[in-house]
C-alpha atoms as a PDB file:
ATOM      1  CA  UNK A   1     -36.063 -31.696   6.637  1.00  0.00           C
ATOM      2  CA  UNK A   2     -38.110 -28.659   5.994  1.00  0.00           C
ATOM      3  CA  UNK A   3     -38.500 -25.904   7.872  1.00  0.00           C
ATOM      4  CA  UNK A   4     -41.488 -23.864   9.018  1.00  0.00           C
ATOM      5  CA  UNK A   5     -39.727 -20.988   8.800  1.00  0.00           C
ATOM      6  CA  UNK A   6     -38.992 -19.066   5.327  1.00  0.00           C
ATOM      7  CA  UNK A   7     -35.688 -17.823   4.772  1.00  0.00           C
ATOM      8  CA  UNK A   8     -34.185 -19.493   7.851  1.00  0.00           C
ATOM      9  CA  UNK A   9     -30.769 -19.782   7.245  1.00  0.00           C
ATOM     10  CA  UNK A  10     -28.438 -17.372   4.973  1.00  0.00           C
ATOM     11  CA  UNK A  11     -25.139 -18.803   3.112  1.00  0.00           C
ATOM     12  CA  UNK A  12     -22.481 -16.940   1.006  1.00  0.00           C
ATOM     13  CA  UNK A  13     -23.208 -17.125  -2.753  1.00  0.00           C
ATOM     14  CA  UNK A  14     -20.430 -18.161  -5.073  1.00  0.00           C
ATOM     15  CA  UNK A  15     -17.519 -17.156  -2.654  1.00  0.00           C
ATOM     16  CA  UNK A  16     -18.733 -13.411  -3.108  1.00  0.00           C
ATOM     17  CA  UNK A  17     -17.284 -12.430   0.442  1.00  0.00           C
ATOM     18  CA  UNK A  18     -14.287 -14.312  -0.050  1.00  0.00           C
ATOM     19  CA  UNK A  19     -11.973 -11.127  -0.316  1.00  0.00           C
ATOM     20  CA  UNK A  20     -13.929  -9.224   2.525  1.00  0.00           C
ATOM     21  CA  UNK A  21     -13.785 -12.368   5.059  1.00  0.00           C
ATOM     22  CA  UNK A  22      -9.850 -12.632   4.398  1.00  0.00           C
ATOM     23  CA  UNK A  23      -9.180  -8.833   4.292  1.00  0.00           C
ATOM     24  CA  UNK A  24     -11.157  -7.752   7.597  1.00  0.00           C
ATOM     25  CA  UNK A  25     -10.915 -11.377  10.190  1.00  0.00           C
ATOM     26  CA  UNK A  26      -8.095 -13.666   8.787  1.00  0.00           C
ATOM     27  CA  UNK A  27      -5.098 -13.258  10.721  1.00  0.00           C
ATOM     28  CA  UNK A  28      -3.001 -14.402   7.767  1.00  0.00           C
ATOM     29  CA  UNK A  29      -4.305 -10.985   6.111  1.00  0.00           C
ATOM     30  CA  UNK A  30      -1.146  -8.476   5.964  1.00  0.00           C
ATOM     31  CA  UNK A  31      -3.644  -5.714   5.868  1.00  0.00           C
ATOM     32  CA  UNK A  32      -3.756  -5.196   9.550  1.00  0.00           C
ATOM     33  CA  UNK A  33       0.010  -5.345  10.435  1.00  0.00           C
ATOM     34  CA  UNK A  34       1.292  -2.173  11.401  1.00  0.00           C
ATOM     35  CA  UNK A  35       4.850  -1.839  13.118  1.00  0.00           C
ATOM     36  CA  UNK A  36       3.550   0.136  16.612  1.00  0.00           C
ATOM     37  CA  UNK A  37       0.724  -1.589  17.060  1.00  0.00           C
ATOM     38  CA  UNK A  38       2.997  -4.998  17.455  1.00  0.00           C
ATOM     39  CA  UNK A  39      -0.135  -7.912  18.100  1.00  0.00           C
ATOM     40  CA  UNK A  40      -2.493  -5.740  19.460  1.00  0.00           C
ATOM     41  CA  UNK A  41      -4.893  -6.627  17.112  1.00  0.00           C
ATOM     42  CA  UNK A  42      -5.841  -9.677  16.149  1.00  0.00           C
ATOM     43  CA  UNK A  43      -7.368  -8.725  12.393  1.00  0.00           C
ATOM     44  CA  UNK A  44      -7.983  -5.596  10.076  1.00  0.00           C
ATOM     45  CA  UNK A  45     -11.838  -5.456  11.813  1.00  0.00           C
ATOM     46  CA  UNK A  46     -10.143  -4.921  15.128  1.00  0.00           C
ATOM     47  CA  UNK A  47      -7.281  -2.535  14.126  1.00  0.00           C
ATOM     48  CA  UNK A  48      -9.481   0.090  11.433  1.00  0.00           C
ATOM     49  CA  UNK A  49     -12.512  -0.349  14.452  1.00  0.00           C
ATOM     50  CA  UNK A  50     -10.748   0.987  17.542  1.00  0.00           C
ATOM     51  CA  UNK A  51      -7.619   3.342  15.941  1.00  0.00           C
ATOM     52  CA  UNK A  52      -7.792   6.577  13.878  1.00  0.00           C
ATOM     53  CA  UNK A  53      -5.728   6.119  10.784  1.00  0.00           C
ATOM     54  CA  UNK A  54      -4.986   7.761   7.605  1.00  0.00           C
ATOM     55  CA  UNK A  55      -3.560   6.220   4.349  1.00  0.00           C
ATOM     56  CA  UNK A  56       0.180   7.633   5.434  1.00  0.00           C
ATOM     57  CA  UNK A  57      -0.291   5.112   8.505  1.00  0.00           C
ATOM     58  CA  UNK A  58       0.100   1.774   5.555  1.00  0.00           C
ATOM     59  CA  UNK A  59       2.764   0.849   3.959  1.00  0.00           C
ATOM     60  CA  UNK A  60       2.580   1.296  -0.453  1.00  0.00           C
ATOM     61  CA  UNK A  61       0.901  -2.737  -0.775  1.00  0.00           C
ATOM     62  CA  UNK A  62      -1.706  -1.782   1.852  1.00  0.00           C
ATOM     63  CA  UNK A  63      -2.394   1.212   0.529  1.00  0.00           C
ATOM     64  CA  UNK A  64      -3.833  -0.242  -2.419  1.00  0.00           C
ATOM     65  CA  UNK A  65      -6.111  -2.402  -0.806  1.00  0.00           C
ATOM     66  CA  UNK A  66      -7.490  -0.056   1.012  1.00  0.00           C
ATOM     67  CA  UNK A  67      -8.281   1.684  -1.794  1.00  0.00           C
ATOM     68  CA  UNK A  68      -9.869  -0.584  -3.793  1.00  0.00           C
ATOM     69  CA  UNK A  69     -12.330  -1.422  -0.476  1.00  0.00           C
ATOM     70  CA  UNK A  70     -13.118   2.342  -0.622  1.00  0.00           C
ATOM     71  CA  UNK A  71     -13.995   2.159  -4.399  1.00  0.00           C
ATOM     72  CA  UNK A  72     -16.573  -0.451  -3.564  1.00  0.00           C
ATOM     73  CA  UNK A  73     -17.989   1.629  -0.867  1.00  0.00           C
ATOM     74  CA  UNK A  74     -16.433  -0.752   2.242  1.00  0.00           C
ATOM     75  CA  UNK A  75     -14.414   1.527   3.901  1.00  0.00           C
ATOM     76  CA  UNK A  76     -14.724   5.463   3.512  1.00  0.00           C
ATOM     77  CA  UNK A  77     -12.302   8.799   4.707  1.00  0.00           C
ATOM     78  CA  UNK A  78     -14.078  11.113   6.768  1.00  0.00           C
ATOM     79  CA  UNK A  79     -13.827  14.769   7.146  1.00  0.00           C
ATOM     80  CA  UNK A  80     -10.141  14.306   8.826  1.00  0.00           C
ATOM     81  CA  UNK A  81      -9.414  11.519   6.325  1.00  0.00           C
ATOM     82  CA  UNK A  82      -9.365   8.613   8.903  1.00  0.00           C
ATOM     83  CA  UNK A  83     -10.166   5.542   7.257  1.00  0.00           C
ATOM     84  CA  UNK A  84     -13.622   3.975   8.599  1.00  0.00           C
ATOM     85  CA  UNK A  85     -15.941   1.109   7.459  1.00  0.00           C
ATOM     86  CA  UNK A  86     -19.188   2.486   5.672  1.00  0.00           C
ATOM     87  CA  UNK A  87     -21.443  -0.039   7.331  1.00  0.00           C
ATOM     88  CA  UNK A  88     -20.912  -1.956  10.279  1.00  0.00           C
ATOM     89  CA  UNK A  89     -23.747  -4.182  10.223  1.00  0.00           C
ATOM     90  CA  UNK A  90     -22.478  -5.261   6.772  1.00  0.00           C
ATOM     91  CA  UNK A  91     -19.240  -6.264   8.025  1.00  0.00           C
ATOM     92  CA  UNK A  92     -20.660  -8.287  11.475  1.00  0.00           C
ATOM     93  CA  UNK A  93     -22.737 -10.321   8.902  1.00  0.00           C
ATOM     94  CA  UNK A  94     -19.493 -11.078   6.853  1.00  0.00           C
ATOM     95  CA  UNK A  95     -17.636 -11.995   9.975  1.00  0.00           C
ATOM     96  CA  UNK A  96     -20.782 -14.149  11.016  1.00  0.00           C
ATOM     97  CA  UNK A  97     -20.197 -16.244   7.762  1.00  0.00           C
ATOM     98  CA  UNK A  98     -16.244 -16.177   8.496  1.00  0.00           C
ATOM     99  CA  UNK A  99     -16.846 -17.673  12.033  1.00  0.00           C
ATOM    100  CA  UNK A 100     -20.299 -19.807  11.933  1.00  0.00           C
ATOM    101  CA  UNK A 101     -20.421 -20.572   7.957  1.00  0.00           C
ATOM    102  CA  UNK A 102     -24.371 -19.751   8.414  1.00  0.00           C
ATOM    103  CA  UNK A 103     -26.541 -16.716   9.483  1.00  0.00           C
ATOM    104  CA  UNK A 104     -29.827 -17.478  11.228  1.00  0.00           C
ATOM    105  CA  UNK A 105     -32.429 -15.112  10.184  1.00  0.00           C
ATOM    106  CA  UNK A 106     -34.657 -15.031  13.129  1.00  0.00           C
ATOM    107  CA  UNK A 107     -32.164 -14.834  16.022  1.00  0.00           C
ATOM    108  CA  UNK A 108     -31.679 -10.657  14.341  1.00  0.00           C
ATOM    109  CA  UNK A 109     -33.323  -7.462  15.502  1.00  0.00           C
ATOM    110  CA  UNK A 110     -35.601  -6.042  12.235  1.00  0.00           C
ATOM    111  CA  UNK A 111     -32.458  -3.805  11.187  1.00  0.00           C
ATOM    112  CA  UNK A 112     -30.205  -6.875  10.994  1.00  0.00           C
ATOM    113  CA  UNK A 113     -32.771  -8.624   8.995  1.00  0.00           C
ATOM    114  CA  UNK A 114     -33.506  -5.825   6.334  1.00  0.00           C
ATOM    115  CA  UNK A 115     -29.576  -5.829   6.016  1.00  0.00           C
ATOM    116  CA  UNK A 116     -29.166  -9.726   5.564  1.00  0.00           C
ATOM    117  CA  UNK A 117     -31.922  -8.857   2.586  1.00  0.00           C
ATOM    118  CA  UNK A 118     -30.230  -6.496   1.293  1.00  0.00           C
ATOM    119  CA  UNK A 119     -27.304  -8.669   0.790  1.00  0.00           C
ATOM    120  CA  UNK A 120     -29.321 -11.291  -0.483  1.00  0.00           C
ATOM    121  CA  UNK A 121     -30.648  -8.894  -3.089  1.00  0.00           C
ATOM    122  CA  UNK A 122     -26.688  -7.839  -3.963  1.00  0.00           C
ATOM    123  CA  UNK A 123     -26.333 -11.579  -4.275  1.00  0.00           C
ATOM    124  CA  UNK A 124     -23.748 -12.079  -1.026  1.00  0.00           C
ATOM    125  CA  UNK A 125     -26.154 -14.563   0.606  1.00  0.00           C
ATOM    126  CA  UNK A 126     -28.508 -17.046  -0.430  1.00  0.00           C
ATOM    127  CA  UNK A 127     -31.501 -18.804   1.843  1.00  0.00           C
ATOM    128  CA  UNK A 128     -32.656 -21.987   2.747  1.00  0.00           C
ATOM    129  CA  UNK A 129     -35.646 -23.281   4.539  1.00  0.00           C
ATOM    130  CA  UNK A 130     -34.557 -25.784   6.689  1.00  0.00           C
ATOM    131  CA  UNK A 131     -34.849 -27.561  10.173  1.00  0.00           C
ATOM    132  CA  UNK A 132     -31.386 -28.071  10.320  1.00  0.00           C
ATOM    133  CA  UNK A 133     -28.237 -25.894   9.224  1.00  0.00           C
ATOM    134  CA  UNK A 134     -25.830 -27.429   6.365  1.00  0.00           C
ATOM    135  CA  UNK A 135     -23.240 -27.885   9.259  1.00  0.00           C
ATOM    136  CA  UNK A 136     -26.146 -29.618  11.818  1.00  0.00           C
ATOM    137  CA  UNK A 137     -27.011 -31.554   8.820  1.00  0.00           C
ATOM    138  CA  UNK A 138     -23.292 -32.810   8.112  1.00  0.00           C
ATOM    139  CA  UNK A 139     -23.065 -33.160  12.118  1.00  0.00           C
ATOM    140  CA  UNK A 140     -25.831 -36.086  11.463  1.00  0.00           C
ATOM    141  CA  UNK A 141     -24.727 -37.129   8.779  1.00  0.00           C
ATOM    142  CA  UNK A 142     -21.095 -38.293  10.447  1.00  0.00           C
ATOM    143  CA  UNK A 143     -22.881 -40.217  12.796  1.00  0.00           C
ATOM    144  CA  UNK A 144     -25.902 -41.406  10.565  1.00  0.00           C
ATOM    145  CA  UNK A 145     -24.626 -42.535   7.313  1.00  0.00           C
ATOM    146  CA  UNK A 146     -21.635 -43.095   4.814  1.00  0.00           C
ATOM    147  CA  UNK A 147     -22.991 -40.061   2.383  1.00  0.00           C
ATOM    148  CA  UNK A 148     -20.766 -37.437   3.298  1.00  0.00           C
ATOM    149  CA  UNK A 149     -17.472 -38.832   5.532  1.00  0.00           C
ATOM    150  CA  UNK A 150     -15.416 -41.724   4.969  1.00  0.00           C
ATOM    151  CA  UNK A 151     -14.757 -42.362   8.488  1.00  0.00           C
ATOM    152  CA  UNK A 152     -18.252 -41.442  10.084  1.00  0.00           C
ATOM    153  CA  UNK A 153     -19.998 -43.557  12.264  1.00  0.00           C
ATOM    154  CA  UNK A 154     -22.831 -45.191   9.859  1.00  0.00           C
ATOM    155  CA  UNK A 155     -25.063 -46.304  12.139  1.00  0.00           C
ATOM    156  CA  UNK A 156     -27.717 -46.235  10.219  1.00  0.00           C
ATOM    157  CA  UNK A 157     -26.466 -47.747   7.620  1.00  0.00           C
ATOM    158  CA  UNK A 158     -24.921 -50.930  10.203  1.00  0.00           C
ATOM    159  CA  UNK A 159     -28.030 -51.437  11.112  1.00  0.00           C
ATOM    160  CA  UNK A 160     -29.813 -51.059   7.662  1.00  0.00           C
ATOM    161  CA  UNK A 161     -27.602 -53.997   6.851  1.00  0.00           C
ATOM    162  CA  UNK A 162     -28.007 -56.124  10.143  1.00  0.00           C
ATOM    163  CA  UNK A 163     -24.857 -55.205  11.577  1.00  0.00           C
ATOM    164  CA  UNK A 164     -23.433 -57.829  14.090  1.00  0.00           C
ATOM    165  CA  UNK A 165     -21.868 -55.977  17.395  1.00  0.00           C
ATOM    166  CA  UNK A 166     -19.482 -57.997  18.639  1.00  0.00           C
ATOM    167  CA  UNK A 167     -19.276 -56.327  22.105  1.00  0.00           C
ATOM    168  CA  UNK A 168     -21.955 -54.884  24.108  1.00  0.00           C
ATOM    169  CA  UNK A 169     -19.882 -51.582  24.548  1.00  0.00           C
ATOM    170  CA  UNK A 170     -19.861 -50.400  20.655  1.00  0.00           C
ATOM    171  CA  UNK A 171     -24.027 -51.389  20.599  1.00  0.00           C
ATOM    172  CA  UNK A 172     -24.076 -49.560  23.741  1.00  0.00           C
ATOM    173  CA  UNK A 173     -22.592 -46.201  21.876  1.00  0.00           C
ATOM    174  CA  UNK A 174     -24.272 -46.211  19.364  1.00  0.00           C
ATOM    175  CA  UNK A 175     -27.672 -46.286  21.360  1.00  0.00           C
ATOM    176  CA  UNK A 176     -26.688 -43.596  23.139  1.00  0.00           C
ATOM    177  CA  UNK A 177     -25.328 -41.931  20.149  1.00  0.00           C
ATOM    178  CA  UNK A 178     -28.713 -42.101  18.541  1.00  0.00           C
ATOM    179  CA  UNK A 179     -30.321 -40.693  21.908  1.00  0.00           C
ATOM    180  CA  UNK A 180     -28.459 -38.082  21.720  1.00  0.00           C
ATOM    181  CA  UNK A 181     -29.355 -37.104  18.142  1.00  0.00           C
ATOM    182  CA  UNK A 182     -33.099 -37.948  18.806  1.00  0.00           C
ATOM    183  CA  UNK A 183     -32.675 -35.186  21.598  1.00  0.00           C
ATOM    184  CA  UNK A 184     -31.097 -32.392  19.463  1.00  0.00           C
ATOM    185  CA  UNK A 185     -33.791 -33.055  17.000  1.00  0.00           C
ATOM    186  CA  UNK A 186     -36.210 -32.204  19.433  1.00  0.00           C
ATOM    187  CA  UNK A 187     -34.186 -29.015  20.861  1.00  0.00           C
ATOM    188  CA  UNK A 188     -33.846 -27.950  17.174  1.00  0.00           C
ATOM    189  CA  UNK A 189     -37.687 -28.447  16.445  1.00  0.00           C
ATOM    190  CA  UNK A 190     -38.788 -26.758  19.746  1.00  0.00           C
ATOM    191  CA  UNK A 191     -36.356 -24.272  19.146  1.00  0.00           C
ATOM    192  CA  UNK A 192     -38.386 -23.637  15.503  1.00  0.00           C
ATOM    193  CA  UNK A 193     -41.722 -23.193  17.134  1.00  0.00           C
ATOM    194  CA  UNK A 194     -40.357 -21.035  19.832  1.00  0.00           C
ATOM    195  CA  UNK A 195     -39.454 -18.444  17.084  1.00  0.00           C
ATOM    196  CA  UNK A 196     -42.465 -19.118  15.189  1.00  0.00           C
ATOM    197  CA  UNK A 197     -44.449 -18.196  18.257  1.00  0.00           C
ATOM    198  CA  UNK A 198     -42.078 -14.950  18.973  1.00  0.00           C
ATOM    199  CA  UNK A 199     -42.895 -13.989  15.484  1.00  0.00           C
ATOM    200  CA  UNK A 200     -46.576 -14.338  15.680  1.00  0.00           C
ATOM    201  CA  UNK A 201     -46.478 -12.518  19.295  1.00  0.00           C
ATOM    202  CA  UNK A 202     -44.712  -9.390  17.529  1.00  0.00           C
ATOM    203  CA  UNK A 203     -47.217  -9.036  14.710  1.00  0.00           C
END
Protein backbone atom coordinates (compact mmCIF):
# COMPACT_ATOMS: atom_id res chain seq x y z
CA UNK A 1 0.00 0.00 0.00
CA UNK A 2 1.31 3.39 -0.81
CA UNK A 3 2.00 5.96 1.23
CA UNK A 4 1.21 9.67 1.20
CA UNK A 5 4.19 10.41 2.60
CA UNK A 6 7.67 10.52 0.56
CA UNK A 7 10.54 8.99 2.05
CA UNK A 8 8.61 7.44 4.95
CA UNK A 9 10.52 4.76 6.08
CA UNK A 10 14.55 4.36 5.95
CA UNK A 11 16.28 0.70 5.70
CA UNK A 12 20.02 -0.27 5.74
CA UNK A 13 21.46 -0.68 2.21
CA UNK A 14 23.42 -3.80 1.41
CA UNK A 15 24.38 -4.60 5.12
CA UNK A 16 26.50 -1.26 5.06
CA UNK A 17 26.09 -0.83 8.98
CA UNK A 18 26.65 -4.31 9.60
CA UNK A 19 30.16 -3.74 11.32
CA UNK A 20 28.95 -0.48 13.17
CA UNK A 21 25.59 -2.24 14.57
CA UNK A 22 27.82 -5.27 15.92
CA UNK A 23 30.80 -3.11 17.11
CA UNK A 24 28.78 -0.31 19.13
CA UNK A 25 25.12 -2.46 20.51
CA UNK A 26 25.78 -6.28 20.19
CA UNK A 27 26.63 -7.66 23.40
CA UNK A 28 28.49 -10.51 21.71
CA UNK A 29 30.97 -7.59 20.52
CA UNK A 30 34.40 -8.05 22.59
CA UNK A 31 35.00 -4.43 21.95
CA UNK A 32 33.39 -3.23 25.08
CA UNK A 33 34.82 -5.74 27.66
CA UNK A 34 37.14 -4.22 29.88
CA UNK A 35 38.35 -6.08 33.17
CA UNK A 36 37.19 -3.08 35.90
CA UNK A 37 34.31 -2.24 34.44
CA UNK A 38 33.00 -6.09 35.07
CA UNK A 39 29.05 -5.83 33.32
CA UNK A 40 28.57 -2.41 33.81
CA UNK A 41 27.92 -1.87 30.44
CA UNK A 42 25.86 -3.53 28.42
CA UNK A 43 27.64 -2.60 24.77
CA UNK A 44 30.63 -0.49 23.31
CA UNK A 45 27.80 2.63 22.86
CA UNK A 46 27.34 2.52 26.59
CA UNK A 47 30.98 2.00 27.77
CA UNK A 48 32.98 4.78 25.08
CA UNK A 49 29.53 7.19 25.97
CA UNK A 50 29.77 7.55 29.75
CA UNK A 51 33.83 6.69 30.56
CA UNK A 52 36.99 8.63 29.55
CA UNK A 53 39.37 6.25 27.90
CA UNK A 54 42.51 6.22 26.04
CA UNK A 55 43.90 3.49 23.67
CA UNK A 56 46.26 2.12 26.78
CA UNK A 57 42.72 1.33 28.48
CA UNK A 58 42.20 -1.87 25.40
CA UNK A 59 43.80 -4.68 25.18
CA UNK A 60 46.28 -5.16 21.53
CA UNK A 61 42.84 -6.88 19.43
CA UNK A 62 40.75 -3.87 20.55
CA UNK A 63 43.10 -1.59 19.84
CA UNK A 64 42.88 -2.22 16.32
CA UNK A 65 39.39 -1.82 15.99
CA UNK A 66 39.31 1.14 17.39
CA UNK A 67 41.52 2.31 15.09
CA UNK A 68 40.19 1.41 12.08
CA UNK A 69 36.61 3.21 13.40
CA UNK A 70 38.82 6.34 13.81
CA UNK A 71 40.18 6.03 10.19
CA UNK A 72 36.63 6.16 8.95
CA UNK A 73 35.90 9.15 11.00
CA UNK A 74 33.51 7.07 13.77
CA UNK A 75 35.25 7.61 16.72
CA UNK A 76 37.95 10.47 17.21
CA UNK A 77 40.86 11.37 20.23
CA UNK A 78 40.43 14.63 21.63
CA UNK A 79 42.83 17.08 22.97
CA UNK A 80 43.59 14.57 26.09
CA UNK A 81 43.38 11.61 23.69
CA UNK A 82 40.11 10.09 25.14
CA UNK A 83 38.46 8.17 22.61
CA UNK A 84 34.90 9.74 21.62
CA UNK A 85 32.33 9.11 18.81
CA UNK A 86 32.47 11.93 16.04
CA UNK A 87 28.72 12.07 15.67
CA UNK A 88 26.19 10.99 17.91
CA UNK A 89 23.22 11.38 15.90
CA UNK A 90 24.94 9.04 13.40
CA UNK A 91 25.32 6.37 15.81
CA UNK A 92 21.42 6.67 17.47
CA UNK A 93 20.28 6.15 13.80
CA UNK A 94 22.54 2.96 13.53
CA UNK A 95 21.28 1.69 16.82
CA UNK A 96 17.63 2.58 15.59
CA UNK A 97 18.21 0.05 12.66
CA UNK A 98 19.95 -2.48 15.26
CA UNK A 99 16.80 -2.37 17.53
CA UNK A 100 13.59 -1.49 15.20
CA UNK A 101 15.06 -2.77 11.65
CA UNK A 102 13.30 0.62 10.26
CA UNK A 103 13.66 4.44 10.81
CA UNK A 104 10.52 6.54 10.43
CA UNK A 105 11.29 9.76 8.84
CA UNK A 106 8.65 11.96 10.20
CA UNK A 107 8.60 10.98 13.89
CA UNK A 108 12.55 13.20 13.77
CA UNK A 109 13.24 16.79 14.70
CA UNK A 110 14.69 18.67 11.20
CA UNK A 111 18.40 17.84 12.44
CA UNK A 112 17.61 14.12 12.65
CA UNK A 113 16.11 14.25 9.28
CA UNK A 114 18.99 16.15 7.39
CA UNK A 115 21.21 13.38 9.09
CA UNK A 116 19.03 10.29 7.96
CA UNK A 117 19.71 12.17 4.32
CA UNK A 118 22.86 12.38 4.68
CA UNK A 119 23.19 8.75 5.19
CA UNK A 120 21.01 8.05 2.48
CA UNK A 121 23.28 10.09 0.24
CA UNK A 122 26.53 7.91 1.75
CA UNK A 123 24.35 5.01 0.75
CA UNK A 124 23.69 3.56 4.61
CA UNK A 125 19.90 3.83 4.16
CA UNK A 126 17.52 3.51 1.51
CA UNK A 127 13.59 4.82 1.47
CA UNK A 128 10.36 3.59 0.86
CA UNK A 129 6.99 5.12 0.54
CA UNK A 130 4.76 3.08 2.25
CA UNK A 131 1.61 2.77 4.56
CA UNK A 132 3.01 0.07 6.29
CA UNK A 133 6.70 -0.82 7.49
CA UNK A 134 8.41 -4.14 5.94
CA UNK A 135 7.96 -5.64 9.52
CA UNK A 136 3.94 -4.31 9.77
CA UNK A 137 3.73 -5.68 6.37
CA UNK A 138 5.20 -9.26 7.33
CA UNK A 139 3.02 -8.83 10.68
CA UNK A 140 -0.08 -9.09 8.04
CA UNK A 141 1.18 -11.13 6.10
CA UNK A 142 1.44 -14.10 9.02
CA UNK A 143 -2.01 -13.71 9.60
CA UNK A 144 -3.25 -12.92 5.95
CA UNK A 145 -1.66 -15.26 3.61
CA UNK A 146 0.82 -18.23 2.89
CA UNK A 147 3.42 -15.70 0.94
CA UNK A 148 5.89 -15.21 3.45
CA UNK A 149 5.52 -17.99 6.61
CA UNK A 150 4.94 -21.53 6.46
CA UNK A 151 3.04 -21.69 9.55
CA UNK A 152 1.00 -18.32 9.36
CA UNK A 153 -2.48 -18.13 9.78
CA UNK A 154 -3.83 -17.82 5.96
CA UNK A 155 -6.93 -16.58 6.47
CA UNK A 156 -7.29 -15.10 3.57
CA UNK A 157 -6.31 -17.55 1.66
CA UNK A 158 -8.98 -20.29 3.79
CA UNK A 159 -11.43 -18.31 2.87
CA UNK A 160 -10.33 -17.54 -0.79
CA UNK A 161 -10.73 -21.27 -1.09
CA UNK A 162 -14.08 -21.79 0.92
CA UNK A 163 -12.55 -23.02 3.91
CA UNK A 164 -14.87 -25.30 6.07
CA UNK A 165 -14.50 -24.40 10.05
CA UNK A 166 -15.26 -27.19 11.78
CA UNK A 167 -15.81 -25.45 15.17
CA UNK A 168 -17.28 -22.19 15.85
CA UNK A 169 -14.18 -21.23 18.06
CA UNK A 170 -11.36 -21.23 15.13
CA UNK A 171 -14.19 -19.06 12.76
CA UNK A 172 -14.60 -17.10 15.80
CA UNK A 173 -10.59 -16.18 15.81
CA UNK A 174 -10.18 -15.55 12.89
CA UNK A 175 -13.05 -12.85 12.83
CA UNK A 176 -11.64 -11.29 15.46
CA UNK A 177 -8.25 -11.69 14.07
CA UNK A 178 -9.32 -9.81 11.00
CA UNK A 179 -10.95 -7.03 13.34
CA UNK A 180 -8.11 -6.53 14.75
CA UNK A 181 -6.07 -5.98 11.58
CA UNK A 182 -8.95 -3.85 10.05
CA UNK A 183 -8.30 -1.64 13.26
CA UNK A 184 -4.48 -1.23 12.96
CA UNK A 185 -5.08 -0.35 9.41
CA UNK A 186 -7.03 2.41 10.43
CA UNK A 187 -4.55 3.53 13.41
CA UNK A 188 -1.74 3.27 10.78
CA UNK A 189 -3.72 5.42 8.14
CA UNK A 190 -4.87 8.04 10.74
CA UNK A 191 -1.60 7.96 12.07
CA UNK A 192 -0.35 9.04 8.19
CA UNK A 193 -2.65 11.99 7.99
CA UNK A 194 -1.87 13.11 11.44
CA UNK A 195 1.78 13.72 10.25
CA UNK A 196 0.72 14.93 7.00
CA UNK A 197 -1.29 17.57 8.79
CA UNK A 198 1.78 18.34 11.36
CA UNK A 199 3.81 18.85 8.29
CA UNK A 200 1.53 21.18 6.53
CA UNK A 201 0.95 23.13 10.03
CA UNK A 202 4.90 23.72 10.22
CA UNK A 203 5.28 25.10 6.71
Amino acid sequence: IPSLLEKKYFYEKDEKLKGLKYYFFSDQSGLFYIEWFERKYKNFYGLISKENLKFNNFHNYQIDILKSLIKENILYTDENDYIKITNKKFISLVWEIYKKWVISYYLYSDLIQKEILEMENLWYLYFKSTLLSYLESSYFNYYLNDSEFSNSYGIRNKNMHWYYYWDKNGSYNDYMIVIKLIILIFLKIEDELYMIDKIKTSK
